[in-house]
Every structure is written in C-alpha cells, then in structure tokens.
C-alpha atoms as a PDB file:
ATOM      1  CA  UNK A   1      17.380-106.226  85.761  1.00  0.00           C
ATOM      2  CA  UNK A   2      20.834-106.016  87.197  1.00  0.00           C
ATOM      3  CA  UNK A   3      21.751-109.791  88.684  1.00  0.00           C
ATOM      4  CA  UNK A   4      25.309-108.765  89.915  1.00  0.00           C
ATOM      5  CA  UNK A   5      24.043-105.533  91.553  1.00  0.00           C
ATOM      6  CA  UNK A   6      26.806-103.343  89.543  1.00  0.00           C
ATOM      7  CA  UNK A   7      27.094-100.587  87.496  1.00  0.00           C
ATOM      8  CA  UNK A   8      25.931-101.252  83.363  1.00  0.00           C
ATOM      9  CA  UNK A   9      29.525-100.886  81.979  1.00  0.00           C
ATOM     10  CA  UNK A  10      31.385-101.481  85.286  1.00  0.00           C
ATOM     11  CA  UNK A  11      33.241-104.382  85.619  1.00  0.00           C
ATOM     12  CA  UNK A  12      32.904-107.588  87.977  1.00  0.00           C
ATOM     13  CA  UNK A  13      35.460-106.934  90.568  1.00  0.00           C
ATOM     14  CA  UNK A  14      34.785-110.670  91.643  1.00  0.00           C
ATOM     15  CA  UNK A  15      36.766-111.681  88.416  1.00  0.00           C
ATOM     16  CA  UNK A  16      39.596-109.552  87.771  1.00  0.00           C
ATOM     17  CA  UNK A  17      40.084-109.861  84.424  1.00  0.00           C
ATOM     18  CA  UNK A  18      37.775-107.394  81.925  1.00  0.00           C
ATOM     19  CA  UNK A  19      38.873-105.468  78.540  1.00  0.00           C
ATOM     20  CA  UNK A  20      40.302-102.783  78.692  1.00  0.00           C
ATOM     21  CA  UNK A  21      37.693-100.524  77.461  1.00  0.00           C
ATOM     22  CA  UNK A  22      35.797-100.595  80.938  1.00  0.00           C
ATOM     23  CA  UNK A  23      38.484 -99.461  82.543  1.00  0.00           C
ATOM     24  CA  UNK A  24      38.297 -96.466  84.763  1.00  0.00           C
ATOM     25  CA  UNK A  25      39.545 -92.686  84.078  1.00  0.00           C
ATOM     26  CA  UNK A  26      43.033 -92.392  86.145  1.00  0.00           C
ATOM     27  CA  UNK A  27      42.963 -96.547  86.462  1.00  0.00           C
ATOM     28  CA  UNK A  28      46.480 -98.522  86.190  1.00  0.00           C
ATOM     29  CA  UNK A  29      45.982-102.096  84.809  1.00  0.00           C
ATOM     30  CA  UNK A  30      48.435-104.909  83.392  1.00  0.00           C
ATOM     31  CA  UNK A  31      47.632-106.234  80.087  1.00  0.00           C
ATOM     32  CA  UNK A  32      46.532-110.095  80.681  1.00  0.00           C
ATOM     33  CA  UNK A  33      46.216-111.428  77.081  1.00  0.00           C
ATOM     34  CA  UNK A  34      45.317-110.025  73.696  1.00  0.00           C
ATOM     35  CA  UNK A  35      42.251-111.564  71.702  1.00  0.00           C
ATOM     36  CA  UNK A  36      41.370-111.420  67.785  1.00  0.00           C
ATOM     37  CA  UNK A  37      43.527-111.749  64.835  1.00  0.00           C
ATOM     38  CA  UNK A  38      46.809-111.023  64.549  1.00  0.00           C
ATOM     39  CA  UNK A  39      46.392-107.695  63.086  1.00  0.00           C
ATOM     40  CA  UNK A  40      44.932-106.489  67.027  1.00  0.00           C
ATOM     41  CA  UNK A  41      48.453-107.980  68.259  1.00  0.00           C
ATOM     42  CA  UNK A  42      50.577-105.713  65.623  1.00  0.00           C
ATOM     43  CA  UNK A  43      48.569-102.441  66.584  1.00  0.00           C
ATOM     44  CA  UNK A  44      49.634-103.063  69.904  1.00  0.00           C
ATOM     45  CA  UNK A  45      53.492-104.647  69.211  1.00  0.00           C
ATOM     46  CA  UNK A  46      53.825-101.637  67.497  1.00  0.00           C
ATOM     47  CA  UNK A  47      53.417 -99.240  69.995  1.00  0.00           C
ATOM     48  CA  UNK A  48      56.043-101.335  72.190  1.00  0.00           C
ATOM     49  CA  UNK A  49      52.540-102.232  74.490  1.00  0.00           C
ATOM     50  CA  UNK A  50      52.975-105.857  74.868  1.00  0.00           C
ATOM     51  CA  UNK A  51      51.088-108.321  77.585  1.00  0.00           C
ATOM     52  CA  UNK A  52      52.083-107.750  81.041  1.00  0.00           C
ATOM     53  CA  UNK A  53      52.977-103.925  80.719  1.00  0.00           C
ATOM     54  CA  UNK A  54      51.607-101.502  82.973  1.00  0.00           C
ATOM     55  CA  UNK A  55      49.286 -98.763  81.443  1.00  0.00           C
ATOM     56  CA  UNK A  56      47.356 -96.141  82.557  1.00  0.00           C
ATOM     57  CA  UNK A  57      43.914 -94.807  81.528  1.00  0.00           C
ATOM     58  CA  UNK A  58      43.844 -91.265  80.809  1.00  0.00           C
ATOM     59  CA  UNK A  59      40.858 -90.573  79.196  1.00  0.00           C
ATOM     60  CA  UNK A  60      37.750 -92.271  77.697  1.00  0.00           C
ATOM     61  CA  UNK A  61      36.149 -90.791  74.596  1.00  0.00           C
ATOM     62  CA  UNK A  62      32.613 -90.916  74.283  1.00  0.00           C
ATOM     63  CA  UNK A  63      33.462 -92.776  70.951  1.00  0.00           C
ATOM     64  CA  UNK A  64      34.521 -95.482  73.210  1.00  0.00           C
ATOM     65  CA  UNK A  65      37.943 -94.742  72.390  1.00  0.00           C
ATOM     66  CA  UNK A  66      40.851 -94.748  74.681  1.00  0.00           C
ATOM     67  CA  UNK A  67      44.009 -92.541  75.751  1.00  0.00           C
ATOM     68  CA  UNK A  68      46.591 -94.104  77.766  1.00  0.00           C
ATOM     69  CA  UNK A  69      49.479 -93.807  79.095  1.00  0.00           C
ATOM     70  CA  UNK A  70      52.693 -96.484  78.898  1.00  0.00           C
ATOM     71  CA  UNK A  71      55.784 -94.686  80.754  1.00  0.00           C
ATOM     72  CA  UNK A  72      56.120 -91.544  79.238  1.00  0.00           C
ATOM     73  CA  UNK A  73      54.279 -92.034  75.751  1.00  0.00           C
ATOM     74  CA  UNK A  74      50.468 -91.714  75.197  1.00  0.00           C
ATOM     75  CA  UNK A  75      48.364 -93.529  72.528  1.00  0.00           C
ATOM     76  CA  UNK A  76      44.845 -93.155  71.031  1.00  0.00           C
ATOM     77  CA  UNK A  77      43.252 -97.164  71.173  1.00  0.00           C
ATOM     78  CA  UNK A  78      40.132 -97.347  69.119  1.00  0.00           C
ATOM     79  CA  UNK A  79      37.476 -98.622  71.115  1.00  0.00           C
ATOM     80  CA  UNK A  80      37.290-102.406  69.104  1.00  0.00           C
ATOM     81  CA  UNK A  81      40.920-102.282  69.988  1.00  0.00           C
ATOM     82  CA  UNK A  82      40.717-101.665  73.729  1.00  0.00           C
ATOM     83  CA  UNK A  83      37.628-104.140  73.855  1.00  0.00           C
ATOM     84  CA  UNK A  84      39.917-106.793  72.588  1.00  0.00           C
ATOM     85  CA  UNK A  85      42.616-106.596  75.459  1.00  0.00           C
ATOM     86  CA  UNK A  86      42.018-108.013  78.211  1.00  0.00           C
ATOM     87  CA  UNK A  87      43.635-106.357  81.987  1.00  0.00           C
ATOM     88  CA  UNK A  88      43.515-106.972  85.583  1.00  0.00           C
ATOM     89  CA  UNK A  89      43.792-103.978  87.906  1.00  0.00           C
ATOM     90  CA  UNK A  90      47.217-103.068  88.941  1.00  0.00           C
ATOM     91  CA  UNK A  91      47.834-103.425  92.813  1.00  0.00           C
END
C-alpha cells in the first residue's frame, strides 16, 4: 500500500531533499550533503564534484548506476555511491 500516493522509487516532492540515485533521466540537482565514510567523500572530491555543484543526470543503468554530467565532464557513480548523496532539484 502506497501512503504518499507516489511512484515506488519516486521521490517525495514535499521534501526536497532525496539521494541522488532517484533522480530523474535529463534532471539537474545541487548536491546537499554527502553521507558515509570518508572514502564516499574522496570518490566524489576526486572528480572535482563537491556539495553545492550543479549536476545533471544523464542516464540510469539498470544496475542502479549513474551517468552524469558536471560542466563538460561525465562520470560513471556506482549506485551505493549515488544513494549516499543527497540533492535537491535545481530551480
């Protein structure tokens, strides 16, 4: 039984904030925070994609992997990853 009358998978518009890995084909969010270890916070440091950037989702992988899309650049985000970064849509 669906209580909030939404989409399994689709996130509660009501509260903005939802990991990343629910986020739409084509959908530009902000990153919000990063949760886990440290380690989660390197992958990401690494790849210059830091809180409050702007990314785009290009594709999701039935894997639950992600592509998106920071600028120019593109990156694969394993689907643990992308779970563990929070966004809020950007307006």
């Amino acid at each position: 039984m669906n209580l909030f009358n939404k989409k399994k998978g689709e996130p509660d518009r009501k509260n903005p904030v939802f990991p990343l890995g629910l986020a739409a084909d084509g959908e530009a969010v902000r990153i919000a925070s990063i949760r886990g270890k440290g380690e989660e916070q390197l992958k990401l440091i690494s790849r210059s994609i830091n809180i409050g950037d702007v990314i785009e989702v290009v594709r999701r992988k039935s894997n639950g992997s992600l592509v998106i899309k920071k600028g120019e650049s593109r990156y694969v985000l394993g689907g643990r990853l992308a779970m563990s970064v929070d966004v809020i849509p950007n307006r």
